[in-house]
Structure formats: structure tokens, C-alpha cells
C-alpha atoms as a PDB file:
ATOM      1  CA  UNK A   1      21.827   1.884  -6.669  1.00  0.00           C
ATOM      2  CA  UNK A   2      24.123   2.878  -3.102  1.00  0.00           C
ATOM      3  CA  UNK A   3      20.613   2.664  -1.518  1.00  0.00           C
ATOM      4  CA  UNK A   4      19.278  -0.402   0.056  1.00  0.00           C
ATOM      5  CA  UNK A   5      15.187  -1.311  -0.592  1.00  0.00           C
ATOM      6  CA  UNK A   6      12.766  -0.740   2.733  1.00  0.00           C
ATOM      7  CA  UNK A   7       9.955  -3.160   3.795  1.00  0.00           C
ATOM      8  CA  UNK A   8       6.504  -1.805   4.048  1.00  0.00           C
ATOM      9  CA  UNK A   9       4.151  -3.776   6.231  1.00  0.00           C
ATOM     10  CA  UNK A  10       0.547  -2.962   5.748  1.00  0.00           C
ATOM     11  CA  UNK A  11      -1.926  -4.201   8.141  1.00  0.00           C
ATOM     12  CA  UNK A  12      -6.029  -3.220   7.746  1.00  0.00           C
ATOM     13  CA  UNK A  13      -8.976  -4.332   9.096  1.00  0.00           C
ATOM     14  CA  UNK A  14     -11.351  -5.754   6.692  1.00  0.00           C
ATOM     15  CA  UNK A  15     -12.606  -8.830   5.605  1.00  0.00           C
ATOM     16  CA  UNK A  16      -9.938 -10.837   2.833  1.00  0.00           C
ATOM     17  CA  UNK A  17     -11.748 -11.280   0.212  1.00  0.00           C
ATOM     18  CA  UNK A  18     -11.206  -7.596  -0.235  1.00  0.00           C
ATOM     19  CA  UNK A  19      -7.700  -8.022  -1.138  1.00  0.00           C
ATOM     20  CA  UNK A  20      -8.943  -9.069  -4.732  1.00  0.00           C
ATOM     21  CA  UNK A  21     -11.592  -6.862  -4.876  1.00  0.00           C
ATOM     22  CA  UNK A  22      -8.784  -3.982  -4.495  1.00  0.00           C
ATOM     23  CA  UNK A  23      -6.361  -5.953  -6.872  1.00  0.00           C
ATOM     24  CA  UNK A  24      -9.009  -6.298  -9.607  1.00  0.00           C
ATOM     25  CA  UNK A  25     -10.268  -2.638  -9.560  1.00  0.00           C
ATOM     26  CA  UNK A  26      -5.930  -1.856  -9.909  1.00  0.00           C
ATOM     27  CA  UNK A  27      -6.116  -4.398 -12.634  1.00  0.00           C
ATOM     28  CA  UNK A  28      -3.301  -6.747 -10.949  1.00  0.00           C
ATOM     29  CA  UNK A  29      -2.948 -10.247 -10.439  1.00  0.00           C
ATOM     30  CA  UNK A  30      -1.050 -11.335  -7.704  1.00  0.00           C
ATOM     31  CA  UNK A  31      -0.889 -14.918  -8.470  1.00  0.00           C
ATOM     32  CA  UNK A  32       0.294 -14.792 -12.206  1.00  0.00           C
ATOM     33  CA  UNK A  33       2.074 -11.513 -11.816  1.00  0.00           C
ATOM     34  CA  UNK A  34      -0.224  -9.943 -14.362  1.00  0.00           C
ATOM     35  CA  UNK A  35      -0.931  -6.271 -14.615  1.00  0.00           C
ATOM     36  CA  UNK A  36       1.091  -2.740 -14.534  1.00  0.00           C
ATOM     37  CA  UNK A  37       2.280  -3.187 -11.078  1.00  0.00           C
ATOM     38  CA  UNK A  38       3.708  -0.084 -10.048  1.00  0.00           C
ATOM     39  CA  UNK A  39       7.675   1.432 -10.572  1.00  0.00           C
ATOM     40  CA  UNK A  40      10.010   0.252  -7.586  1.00  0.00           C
ATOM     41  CA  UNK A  41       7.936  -2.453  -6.451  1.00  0.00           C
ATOM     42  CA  UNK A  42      10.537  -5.680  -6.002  1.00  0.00           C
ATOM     43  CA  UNK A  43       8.138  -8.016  -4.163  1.00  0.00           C
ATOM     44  CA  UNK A  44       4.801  -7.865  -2.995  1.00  0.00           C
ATOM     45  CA  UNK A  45       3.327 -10.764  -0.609  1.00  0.00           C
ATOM     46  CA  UNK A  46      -0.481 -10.541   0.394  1.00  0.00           C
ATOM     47  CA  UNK A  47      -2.340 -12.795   3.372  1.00  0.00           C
ATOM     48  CA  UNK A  48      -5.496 -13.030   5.117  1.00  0.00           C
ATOM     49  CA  UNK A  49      -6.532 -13.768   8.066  1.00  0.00           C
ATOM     50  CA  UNK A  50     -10.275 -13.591  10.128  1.00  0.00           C
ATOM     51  CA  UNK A  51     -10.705  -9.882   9.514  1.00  0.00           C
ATOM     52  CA  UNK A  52      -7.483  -8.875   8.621  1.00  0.00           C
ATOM     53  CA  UNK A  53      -4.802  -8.274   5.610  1.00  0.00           C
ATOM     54  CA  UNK A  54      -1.663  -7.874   5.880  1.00  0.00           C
ATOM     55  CA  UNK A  55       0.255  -6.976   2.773  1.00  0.00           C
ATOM     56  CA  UNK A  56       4.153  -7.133   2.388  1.00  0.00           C
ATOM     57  CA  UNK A  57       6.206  -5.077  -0.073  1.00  0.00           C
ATOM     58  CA  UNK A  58      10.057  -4.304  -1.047  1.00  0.00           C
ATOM     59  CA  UNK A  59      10.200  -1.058  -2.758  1.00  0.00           C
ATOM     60  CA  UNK A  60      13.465   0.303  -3.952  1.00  0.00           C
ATOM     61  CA  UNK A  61      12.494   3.914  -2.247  1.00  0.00           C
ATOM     62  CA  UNK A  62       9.845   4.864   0.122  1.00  0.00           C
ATOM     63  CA  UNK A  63       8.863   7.708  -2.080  1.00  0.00           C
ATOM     64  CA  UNK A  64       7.826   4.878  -4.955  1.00  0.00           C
ATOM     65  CA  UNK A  65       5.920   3.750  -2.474  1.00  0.00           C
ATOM     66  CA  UNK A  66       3.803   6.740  -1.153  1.00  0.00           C
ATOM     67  CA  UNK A  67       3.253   8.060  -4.740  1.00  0.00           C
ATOM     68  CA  UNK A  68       1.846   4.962  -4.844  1.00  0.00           C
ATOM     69  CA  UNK A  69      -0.505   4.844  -2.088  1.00  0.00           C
ATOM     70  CA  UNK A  70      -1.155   8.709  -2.862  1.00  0.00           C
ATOM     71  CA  UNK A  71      -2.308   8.652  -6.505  1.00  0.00           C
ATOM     72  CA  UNK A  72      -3.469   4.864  -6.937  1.00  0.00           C
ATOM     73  CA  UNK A  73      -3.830   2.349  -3.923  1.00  0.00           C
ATOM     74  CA  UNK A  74      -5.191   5.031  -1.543  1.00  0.00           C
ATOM     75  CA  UNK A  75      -8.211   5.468  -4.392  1.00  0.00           C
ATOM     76  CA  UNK A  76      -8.507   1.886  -5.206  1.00  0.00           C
ATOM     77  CA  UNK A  77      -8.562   0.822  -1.444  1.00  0.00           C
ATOM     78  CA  UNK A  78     -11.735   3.761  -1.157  1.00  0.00           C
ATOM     79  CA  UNK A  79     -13.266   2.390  -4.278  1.00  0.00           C
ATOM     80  CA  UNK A  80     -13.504  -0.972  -3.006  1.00  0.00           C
ATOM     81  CA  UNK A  81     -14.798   0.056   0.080  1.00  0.00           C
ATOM     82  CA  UNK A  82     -11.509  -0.883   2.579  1.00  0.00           C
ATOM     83  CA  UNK A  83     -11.340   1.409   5.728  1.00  0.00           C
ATOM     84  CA  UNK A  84      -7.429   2.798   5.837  1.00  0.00           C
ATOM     85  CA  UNK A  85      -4.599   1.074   6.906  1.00  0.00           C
ATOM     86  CA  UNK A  86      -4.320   0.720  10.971  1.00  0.00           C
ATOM     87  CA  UNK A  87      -0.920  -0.558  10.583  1.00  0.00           C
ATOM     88  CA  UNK A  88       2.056   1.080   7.659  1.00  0.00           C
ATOM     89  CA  UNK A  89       5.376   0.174   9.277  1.00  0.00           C
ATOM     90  CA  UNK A  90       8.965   0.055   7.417  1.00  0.00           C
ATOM     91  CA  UNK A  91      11.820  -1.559   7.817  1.00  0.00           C
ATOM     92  CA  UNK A  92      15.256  -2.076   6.620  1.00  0.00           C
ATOM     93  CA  UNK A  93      15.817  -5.210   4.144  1.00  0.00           C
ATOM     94  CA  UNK A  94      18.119  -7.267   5.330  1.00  0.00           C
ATOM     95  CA  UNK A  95      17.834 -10.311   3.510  1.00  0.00           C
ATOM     96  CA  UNK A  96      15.318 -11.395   0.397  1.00  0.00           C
ATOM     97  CA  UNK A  97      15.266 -14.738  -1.104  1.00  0.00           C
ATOM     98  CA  UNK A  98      13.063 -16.726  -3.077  1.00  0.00           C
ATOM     99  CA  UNK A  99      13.032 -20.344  -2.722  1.00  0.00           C
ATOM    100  CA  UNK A 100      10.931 -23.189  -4.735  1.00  0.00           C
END
């Protein structure tokens, strides 16, 4: 594993209670961890705000990531009725700890 994991930030317009509406029709849960979450995915972090999510993700490889997006998020996000992204930025990982 020579490469280092990327940083996707994800940023959309839409009203939070969304983000479980989209989780639910991928068949995740993001609280217990429950769910096929997808190959490559390290750490996923989702937040709301007034009219916006913003959803943070460590991926080993960006193309894990945009097969992803491509062949399940990008249909789950239409199915649930969440206009596309207005924000997908990366950026290099340079630190990633978890602390209780």
C-alpha cells in the first residue's frame, strides 16, 4: 500500500434530513456502522447544517470512490430526490485519528 488515502469533501444543497433518507435507500447506518459500505472506504463523517450536508470520506483510491458515486451513490442520491453535489473537493491525508 506505497499510496497514501485522499479526502473527499462533499458539500450539497438540500435539506439534512436527506442524509438518512439517502443512507436508508443504500441500506447503511452511519451510527452503528451497519450495512455493505462500499470497498476502500476508511472513514466516512456526515453533518448538517440549515440547508446543507457536508459529507467527509477517506478512501484508499479516488477510483473506489468514483465507482462509487458512478454505480451506487449517484443513483441513491437521485432516488431520494438530492440535487448533485455543488461542492466534491480532495485532498491529501495528512493525519487521521480517532479519539474517545
Amino acid at each position: 500500500m506505497g499510496r497514501m488515502a485522499e479526502i473527499i469533501i462533499i458539500e450539497v444543497d438540500c435539506d439534512p434530513a436527506l442524509y438518512s433518507k439517502v443512507n436508508e435507500v443504500l441500506g447503511l447506518d452511519p451510527t452503528t456502522g451497519a450495512g455493505d459500505w462500499p470497498k476502500g472506504l476508511l472513514n466516512h463523517l456526515g453533518g448538517g447544517g440549515d440547508g446543507t450536508v457536508v459529507v467527509i470520506e477517506v478512501w484508499e483510491s479516488r477510483a473506489q470512490q468514483e465507482a462509487w458515486m458512478e454505480y451506487t451513490l449517484g443513483p441513491a442520491l437521485g432516488q431520494a430526490g438530492v440535487s448533485p453535489p455543488k461542492r466534491m473537493e480532495w485532498l491529501s491525508l495528512l493525519g487521521n485519528i480517532t479519539l474517545s
